[in-house]
C-alpha atoms as a PDB file:
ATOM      1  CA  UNK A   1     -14.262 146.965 117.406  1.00  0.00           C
ATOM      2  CA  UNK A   2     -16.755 145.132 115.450  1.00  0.00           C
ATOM      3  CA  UNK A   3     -15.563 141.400 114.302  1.00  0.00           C
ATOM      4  CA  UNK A   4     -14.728 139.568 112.870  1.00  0.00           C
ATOM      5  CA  UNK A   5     -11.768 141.659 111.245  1.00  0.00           C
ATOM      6  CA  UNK A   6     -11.576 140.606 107.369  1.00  0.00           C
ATOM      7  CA  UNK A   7      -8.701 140.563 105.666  1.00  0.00           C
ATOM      8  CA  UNK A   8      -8.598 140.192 101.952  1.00  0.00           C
ATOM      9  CA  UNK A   9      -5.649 138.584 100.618  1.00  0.00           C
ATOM     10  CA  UNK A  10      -4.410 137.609  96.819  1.00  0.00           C
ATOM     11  CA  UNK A  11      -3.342 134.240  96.212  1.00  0.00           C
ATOM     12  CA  UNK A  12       0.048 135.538  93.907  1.00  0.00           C
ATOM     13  CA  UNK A  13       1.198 137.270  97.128  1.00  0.00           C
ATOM     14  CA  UNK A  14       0.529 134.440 100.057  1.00  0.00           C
ATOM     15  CA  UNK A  15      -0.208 130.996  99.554  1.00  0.00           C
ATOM     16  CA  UNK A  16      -2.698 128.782 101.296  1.00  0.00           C
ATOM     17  CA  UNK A  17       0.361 127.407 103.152  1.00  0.00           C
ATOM     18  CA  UNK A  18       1.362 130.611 104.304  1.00  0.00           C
ATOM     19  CA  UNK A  19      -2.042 131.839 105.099  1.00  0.00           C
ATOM     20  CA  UNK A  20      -2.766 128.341 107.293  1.00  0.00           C
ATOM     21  CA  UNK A  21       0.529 128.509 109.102  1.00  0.00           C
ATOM     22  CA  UNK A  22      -0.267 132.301 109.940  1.00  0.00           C
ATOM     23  CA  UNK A  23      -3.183 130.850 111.284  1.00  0.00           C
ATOM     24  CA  UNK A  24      -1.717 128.474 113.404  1.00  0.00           C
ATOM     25  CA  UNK A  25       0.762 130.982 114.125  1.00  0.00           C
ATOM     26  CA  UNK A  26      -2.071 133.247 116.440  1.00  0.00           C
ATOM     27  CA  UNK A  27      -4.715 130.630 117.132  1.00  0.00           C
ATOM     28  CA  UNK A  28      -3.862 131.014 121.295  1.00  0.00           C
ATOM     29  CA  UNK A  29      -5.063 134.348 121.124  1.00  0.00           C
ATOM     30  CA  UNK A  30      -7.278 134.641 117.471  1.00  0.00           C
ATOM     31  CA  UNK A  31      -9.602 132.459 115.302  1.00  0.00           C
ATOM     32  CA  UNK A  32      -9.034 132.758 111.768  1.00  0.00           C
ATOM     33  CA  UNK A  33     -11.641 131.242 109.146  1.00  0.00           C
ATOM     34  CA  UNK A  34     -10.002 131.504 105.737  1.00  0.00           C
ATOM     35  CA  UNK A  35     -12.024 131.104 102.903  1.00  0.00           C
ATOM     36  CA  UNK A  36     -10.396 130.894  99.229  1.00  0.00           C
ATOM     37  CA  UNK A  37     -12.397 131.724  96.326  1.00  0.00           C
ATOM     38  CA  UNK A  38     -10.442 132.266  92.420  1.00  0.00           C
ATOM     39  CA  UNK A  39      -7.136 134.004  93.408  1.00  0.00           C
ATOM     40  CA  UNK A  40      -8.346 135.899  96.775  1.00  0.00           C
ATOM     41  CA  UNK A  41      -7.732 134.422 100.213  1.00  0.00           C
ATOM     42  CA  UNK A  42      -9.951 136.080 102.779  1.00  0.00           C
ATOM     43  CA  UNK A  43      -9.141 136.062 106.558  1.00  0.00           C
ATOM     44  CA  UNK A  44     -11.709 136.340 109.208  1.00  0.00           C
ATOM     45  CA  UNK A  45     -10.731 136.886 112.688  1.00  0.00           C
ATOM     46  CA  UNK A  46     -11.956 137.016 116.069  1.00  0.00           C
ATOM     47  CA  UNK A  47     -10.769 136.701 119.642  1.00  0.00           C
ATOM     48  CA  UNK A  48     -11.138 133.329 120.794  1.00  0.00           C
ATOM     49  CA  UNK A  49     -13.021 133.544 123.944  1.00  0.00           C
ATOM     50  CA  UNK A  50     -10.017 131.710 126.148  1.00  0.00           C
ATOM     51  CA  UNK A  51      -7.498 134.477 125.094  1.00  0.00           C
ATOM     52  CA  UNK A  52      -4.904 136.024 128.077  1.00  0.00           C
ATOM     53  CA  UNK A  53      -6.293 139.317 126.618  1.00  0.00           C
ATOM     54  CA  UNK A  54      -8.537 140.676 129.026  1.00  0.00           C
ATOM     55  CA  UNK A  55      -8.856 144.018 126.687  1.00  0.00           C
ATOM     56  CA  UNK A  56      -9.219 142.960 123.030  1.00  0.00           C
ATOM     57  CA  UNK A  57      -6.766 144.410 121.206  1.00  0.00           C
ATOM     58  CA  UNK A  58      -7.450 147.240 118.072  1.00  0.00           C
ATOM     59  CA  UNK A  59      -8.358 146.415 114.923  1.00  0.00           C
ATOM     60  CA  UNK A  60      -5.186 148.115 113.783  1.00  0.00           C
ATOM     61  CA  UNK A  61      -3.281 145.520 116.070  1.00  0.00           C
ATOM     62  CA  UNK A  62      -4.640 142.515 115.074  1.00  0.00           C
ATOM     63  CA  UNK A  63      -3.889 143.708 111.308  1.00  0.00           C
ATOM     64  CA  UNK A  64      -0.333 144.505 111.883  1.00  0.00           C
ATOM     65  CA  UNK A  65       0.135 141.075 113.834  1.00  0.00           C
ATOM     66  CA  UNK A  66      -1.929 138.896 111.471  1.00  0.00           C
ATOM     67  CA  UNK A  67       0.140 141.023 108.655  1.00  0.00           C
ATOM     68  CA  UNK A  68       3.255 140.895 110.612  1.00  0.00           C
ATOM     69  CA  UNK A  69       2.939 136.626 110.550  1.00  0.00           C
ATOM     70  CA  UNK A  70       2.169 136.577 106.807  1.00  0.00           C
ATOM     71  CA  UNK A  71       4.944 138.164 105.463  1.00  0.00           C
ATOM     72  CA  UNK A  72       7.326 136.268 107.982  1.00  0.00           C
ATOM     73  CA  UNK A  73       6.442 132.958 106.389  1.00  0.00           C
ATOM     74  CA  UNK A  74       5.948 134.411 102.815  1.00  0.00           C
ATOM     75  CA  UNK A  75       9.915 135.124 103.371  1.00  0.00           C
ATOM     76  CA  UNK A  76      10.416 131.840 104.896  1.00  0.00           C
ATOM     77  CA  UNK A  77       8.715 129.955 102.032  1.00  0.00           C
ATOM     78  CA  UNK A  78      10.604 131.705  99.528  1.00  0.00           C
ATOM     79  CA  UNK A  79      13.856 131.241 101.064  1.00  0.00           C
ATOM     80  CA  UNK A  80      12.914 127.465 101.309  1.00  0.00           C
ATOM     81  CA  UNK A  81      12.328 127.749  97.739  1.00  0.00           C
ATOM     82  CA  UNK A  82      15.464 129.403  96.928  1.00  0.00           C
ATOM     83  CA  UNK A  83      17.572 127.241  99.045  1.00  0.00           C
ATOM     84  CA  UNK A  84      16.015 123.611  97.860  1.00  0.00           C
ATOM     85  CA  UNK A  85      19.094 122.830  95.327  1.00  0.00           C
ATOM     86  CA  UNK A  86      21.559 123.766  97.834  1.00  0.00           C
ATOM     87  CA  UNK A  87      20.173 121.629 100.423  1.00  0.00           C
ATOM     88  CA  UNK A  88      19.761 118.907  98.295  1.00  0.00           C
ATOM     89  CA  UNK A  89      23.717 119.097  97.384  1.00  0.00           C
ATOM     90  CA  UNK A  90      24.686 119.449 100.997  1.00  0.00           C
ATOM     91  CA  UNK A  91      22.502 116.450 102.080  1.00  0.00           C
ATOM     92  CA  UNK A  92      24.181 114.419  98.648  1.00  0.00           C
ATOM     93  CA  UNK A  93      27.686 115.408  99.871  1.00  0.00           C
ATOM     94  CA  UNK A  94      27.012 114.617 103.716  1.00  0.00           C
ATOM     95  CA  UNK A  95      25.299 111.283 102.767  1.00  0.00           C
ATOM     96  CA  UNK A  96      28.404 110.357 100.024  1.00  0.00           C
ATOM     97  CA  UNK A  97      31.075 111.296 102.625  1.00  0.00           C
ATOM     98  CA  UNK A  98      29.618 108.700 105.251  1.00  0.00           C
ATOM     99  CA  UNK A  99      29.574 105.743 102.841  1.00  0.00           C
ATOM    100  CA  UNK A 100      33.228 106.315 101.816  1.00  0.00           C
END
């Protein structure tokens, strides 16, 4: 397979925070270099040459497991999102029943 594997990526559907925990996420076994440029997020990503791999992986794997990663903390960011005001109250109430 020839690397690095790019990945093209628009901003609208991941954010930078999403992208760099994805990163994070697969650094043990793949180096990602993301470069952001107007709304596209591009991915570039190798093997990293200390990897338990001994046989590197397709190109079609590392997609689906880079791809896999994104959309698990796209969901987990938006449920953060979506959850914020409820926290908020439960922390409020918590915090107001220990005082009384």
């Amino acid at each position: 397979m020839p690397w690095p594997l790019i990945l093209r990526l628009d901003e609208c559907a991941y954010s930078l925070s999403v992208v760099q925990r994805t990163a994070y996420a697969v650094a043990r076994d793949y180096e990602i270099k993301v470069q952001v440029q107007d709304q596209q997020i591009t991915l570039l990503v190798t093997p990293c040459a200390n990897s338990i791999n001994t046989i590197p992986p397709s190109s079609e794997a590392v997609q689906e497991r880079v791809l896999q990663a994104l959309n698990d903390f796209a969901l987990r960011e938006r449920i953060q999102q979506e959850t914020a005001g409820l926290r908020e109250l439960l922390i409020r109430a918590a915090l107001t029943g220990c005082s009384s």
